[in-house]
N, C-alpha and C. Protein backbone atom coordinates (compact mmCIF):
# COMPACT_ATOMS: atom_id res chain seq x y z
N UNK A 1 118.08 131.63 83.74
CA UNK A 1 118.10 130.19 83.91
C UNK A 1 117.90 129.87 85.39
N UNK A 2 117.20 128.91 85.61
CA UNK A 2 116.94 128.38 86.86
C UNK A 2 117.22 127.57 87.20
N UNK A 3 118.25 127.14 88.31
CA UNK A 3 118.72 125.87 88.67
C UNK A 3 118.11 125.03 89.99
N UNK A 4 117.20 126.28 90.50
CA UNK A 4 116.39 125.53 91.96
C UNK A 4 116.31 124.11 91.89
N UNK A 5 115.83 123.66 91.05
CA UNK A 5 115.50 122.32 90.70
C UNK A 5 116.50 121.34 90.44
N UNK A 6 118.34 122.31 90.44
CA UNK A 6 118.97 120.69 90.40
C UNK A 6 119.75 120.86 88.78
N UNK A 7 120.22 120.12 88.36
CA UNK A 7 120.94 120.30 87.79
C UNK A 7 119.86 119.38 86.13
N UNK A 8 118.55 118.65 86.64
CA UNK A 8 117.49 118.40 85.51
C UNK A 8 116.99 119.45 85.48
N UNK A 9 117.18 120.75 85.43
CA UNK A 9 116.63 121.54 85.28
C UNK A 9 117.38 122.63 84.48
N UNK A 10 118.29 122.85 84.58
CA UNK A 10 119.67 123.35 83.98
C UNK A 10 119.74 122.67 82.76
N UNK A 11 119.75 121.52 82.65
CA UNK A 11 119.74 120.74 81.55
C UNK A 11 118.82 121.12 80.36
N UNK A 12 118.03 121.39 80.12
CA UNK A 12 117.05 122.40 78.98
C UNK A 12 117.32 123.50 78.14
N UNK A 13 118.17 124.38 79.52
CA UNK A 13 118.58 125.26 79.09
C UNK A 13 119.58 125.86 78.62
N UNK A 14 120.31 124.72 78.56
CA UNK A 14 122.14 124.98 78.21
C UNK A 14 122.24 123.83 76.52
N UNK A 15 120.86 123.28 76.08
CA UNK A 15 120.90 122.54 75.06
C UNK A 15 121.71 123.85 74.21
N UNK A 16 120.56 124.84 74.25
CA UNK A 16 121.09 125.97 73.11
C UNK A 16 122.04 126.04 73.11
N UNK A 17 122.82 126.88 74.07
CA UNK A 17 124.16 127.30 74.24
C UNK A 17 125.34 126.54 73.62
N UNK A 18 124.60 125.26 73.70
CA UNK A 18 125.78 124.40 74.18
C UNK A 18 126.57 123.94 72.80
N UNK A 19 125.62 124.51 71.79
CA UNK A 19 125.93 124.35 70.57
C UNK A 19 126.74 125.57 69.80
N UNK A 20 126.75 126.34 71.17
CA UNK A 20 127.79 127.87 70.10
C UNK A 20 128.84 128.31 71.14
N UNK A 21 129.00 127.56 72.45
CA UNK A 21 129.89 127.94 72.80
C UNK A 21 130.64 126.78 73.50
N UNK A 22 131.81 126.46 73.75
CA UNK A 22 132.80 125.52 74.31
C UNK A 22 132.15 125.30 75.76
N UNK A 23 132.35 126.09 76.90
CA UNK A 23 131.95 126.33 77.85
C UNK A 23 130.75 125.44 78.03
N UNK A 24 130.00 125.98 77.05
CA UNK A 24 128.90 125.80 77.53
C UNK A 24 128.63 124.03 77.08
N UNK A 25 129.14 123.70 76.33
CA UNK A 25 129.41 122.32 75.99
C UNK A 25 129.71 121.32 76.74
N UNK A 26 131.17 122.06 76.91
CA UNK A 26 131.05 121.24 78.77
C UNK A 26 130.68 120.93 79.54
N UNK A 27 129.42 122.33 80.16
CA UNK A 27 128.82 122.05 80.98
C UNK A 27 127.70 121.20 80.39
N UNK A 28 127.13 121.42 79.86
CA UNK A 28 125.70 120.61 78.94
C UNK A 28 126.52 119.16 79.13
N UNK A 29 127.68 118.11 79.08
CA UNK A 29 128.29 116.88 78.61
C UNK A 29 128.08 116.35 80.41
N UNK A 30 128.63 117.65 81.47
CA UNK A 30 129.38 117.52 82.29
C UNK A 30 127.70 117.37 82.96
N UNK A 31 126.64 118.06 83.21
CA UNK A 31 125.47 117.76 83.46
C UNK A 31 124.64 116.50 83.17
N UNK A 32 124.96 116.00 82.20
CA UNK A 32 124.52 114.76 81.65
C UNK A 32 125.12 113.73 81.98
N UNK A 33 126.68 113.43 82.40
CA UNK A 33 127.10 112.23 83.08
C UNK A 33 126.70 112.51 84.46
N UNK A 34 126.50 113.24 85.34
CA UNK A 34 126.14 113.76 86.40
C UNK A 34 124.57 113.29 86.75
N UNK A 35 123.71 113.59 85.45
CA UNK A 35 122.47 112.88 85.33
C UNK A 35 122.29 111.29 85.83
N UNK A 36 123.29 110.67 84.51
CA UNK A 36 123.22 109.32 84.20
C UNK A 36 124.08 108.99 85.87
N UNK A 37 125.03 109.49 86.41
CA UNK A 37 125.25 108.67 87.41
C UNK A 37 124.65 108.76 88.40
N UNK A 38 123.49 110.13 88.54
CA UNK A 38 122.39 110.14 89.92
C UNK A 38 121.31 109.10 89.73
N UNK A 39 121.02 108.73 88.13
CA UNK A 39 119.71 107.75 88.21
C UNK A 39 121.00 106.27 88.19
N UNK A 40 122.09 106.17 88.10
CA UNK A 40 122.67 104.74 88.08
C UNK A 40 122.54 104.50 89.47
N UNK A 41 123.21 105.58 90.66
CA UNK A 41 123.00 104.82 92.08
C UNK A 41 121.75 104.87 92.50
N UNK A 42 120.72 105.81 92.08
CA UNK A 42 119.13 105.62 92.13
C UNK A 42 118.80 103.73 92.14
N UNK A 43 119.13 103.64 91.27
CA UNK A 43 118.51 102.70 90.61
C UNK A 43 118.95 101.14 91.38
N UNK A 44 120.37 101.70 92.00
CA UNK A 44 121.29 100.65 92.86
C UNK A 44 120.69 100.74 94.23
N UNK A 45 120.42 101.77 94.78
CA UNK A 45 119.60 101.81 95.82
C UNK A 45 118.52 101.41 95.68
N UNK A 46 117.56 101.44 94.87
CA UNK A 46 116.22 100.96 94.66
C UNK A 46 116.58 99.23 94.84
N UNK A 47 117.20 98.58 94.51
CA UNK A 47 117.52 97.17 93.82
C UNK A 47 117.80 96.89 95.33
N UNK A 48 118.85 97.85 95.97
CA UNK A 48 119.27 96.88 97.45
C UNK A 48 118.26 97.11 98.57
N UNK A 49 117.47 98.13 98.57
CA UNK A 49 116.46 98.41 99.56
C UNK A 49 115.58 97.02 99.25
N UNK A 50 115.16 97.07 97.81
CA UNK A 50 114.04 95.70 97.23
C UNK A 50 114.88 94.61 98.19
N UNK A 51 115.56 94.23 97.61
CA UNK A 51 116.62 93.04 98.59
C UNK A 51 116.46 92.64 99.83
N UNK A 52 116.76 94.00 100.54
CA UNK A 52 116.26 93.65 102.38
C UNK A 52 115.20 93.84 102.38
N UNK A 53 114.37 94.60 101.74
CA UNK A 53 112.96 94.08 101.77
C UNK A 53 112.15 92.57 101.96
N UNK A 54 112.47 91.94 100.63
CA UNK A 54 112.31 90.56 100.30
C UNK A 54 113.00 89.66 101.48
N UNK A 55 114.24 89.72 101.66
CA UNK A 55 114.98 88.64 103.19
C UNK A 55 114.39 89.58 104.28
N UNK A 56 113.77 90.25 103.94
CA UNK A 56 112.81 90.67 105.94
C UNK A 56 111.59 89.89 105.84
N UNK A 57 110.53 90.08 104.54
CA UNK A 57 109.94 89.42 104.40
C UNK A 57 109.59 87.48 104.28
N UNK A 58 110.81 87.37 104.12
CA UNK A 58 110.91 85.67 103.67
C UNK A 58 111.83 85.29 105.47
N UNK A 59 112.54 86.04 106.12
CA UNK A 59 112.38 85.95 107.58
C UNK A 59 111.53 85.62 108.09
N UNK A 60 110.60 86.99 107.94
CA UNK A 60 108.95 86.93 108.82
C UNK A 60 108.40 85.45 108.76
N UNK A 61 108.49 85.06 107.18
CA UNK A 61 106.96 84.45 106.73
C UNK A 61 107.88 82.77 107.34
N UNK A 62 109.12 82.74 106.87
CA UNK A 62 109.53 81.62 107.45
C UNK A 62 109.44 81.62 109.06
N UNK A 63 109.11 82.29 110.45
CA UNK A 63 109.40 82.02 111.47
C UNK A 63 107.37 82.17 111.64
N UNK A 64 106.91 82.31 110.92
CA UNK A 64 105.64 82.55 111.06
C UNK A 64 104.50 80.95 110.94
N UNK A 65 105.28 80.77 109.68
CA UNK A 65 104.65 79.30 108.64
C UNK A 65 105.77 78.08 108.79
N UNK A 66 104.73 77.22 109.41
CA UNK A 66 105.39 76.10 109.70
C UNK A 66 106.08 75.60 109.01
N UNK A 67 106.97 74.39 109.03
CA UNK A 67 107.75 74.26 107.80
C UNK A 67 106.94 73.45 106.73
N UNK A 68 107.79 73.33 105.88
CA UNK A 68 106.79 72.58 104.83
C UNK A 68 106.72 71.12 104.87
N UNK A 69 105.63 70.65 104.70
CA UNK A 69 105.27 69.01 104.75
C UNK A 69 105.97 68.10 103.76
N UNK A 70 106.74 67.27 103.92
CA UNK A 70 107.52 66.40 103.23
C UNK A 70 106.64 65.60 102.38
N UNK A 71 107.02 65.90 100.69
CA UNK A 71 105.82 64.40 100.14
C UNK A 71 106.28 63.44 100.00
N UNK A 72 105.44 62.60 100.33
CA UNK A 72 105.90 61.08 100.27
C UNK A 72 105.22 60.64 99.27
N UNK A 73 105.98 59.52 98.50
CA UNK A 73 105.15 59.16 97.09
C UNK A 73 103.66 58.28 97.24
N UNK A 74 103.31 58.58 96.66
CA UNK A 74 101.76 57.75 96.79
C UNK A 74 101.56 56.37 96.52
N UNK A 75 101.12 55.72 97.55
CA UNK A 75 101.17 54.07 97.29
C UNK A 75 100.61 53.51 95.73
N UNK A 76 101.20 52.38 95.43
CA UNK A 76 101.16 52.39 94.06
C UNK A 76 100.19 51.31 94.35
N UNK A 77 99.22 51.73 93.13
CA UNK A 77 98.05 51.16 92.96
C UNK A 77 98.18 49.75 91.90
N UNK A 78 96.84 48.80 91.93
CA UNK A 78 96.45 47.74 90.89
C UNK A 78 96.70 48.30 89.47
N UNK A 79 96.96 47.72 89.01
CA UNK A 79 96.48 48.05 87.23
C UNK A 79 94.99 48.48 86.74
N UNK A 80 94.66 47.34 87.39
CA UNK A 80 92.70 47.81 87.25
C UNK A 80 91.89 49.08 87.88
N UNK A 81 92.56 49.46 89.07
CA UNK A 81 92.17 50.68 89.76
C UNK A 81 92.76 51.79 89.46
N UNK A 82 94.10 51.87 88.51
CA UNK A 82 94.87 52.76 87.35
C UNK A 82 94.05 53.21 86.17
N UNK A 83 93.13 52.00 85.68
CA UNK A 83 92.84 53.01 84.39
C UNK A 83 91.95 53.63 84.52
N UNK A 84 92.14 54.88 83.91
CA UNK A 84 91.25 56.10 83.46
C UNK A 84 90.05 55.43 83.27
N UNK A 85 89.78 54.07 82.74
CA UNK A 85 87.93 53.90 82.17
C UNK A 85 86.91 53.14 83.40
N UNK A 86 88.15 53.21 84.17
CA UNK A 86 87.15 52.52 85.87
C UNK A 86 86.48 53.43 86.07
N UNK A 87 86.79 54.98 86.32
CA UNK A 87 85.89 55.64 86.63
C UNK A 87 85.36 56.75 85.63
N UNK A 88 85.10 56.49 84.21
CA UNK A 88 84.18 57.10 83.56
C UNK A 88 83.03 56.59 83.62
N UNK A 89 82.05 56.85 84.15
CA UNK A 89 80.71 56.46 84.52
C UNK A 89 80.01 56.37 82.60
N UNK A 90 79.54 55.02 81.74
CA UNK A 90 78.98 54.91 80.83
C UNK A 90 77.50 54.72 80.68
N UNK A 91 76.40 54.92 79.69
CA UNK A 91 74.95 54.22 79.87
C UNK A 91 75.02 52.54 78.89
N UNK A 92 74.27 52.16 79.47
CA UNK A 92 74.36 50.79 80.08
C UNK A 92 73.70 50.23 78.05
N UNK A 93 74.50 49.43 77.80
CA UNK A 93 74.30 48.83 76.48
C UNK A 93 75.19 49.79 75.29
N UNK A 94 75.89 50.55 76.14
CA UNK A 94 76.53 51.57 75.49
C UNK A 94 78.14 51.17 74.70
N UNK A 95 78.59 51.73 73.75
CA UNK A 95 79.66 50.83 73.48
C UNK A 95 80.88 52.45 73.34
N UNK A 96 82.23 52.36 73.60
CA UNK A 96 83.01 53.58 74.07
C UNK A 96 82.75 54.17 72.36
């Protein structure tokens, strides 16, 4: 058995065992929470690196990009210069 690789690697080979002897049960149970908790802080590290990633980036881009332009509502128009059929261009003797 070869363990160079860590204890996913061990893991293959103790399936057999692990079914005819106590020991070896253990270890096969004891390898597998060992698994699940190297990819749980994996996975916690991945998430907080992303994190300062994103607030380095949204730093940058905020001291970079001006701020944003305030909208102001748009002057309110006629009724007649509101409807949609002022500017559908029709041919002439034409009825909608």
């Amino acid at each position: 058995m070869s363990t160079k690789g860590g204890a996913m690697n061990a893991l293959p080979y103790l399936a057999g065992p692990a079914t005819r002897h106590a020991w070896a049960e253990r270890e096969y149970a004891q390898l597998q929470a060992d698994l699940v908790q190297v990819r749980l802080a994996a996975g916690a590290l991945a998430g907080d690196r992303a994190a300062r990633r994103r607030a380095r980036l949204r730093a940058l881009l905020r001291d970079l990009l001006p701020a944003r332009p305030v909208r102001r509502p748009e002057p309110a128009r006629s009724q007649g210069a509101a409807a949609p059929s002022a500017r559908i261009v029709r041919p002439l003797g034409g009825s909608r």
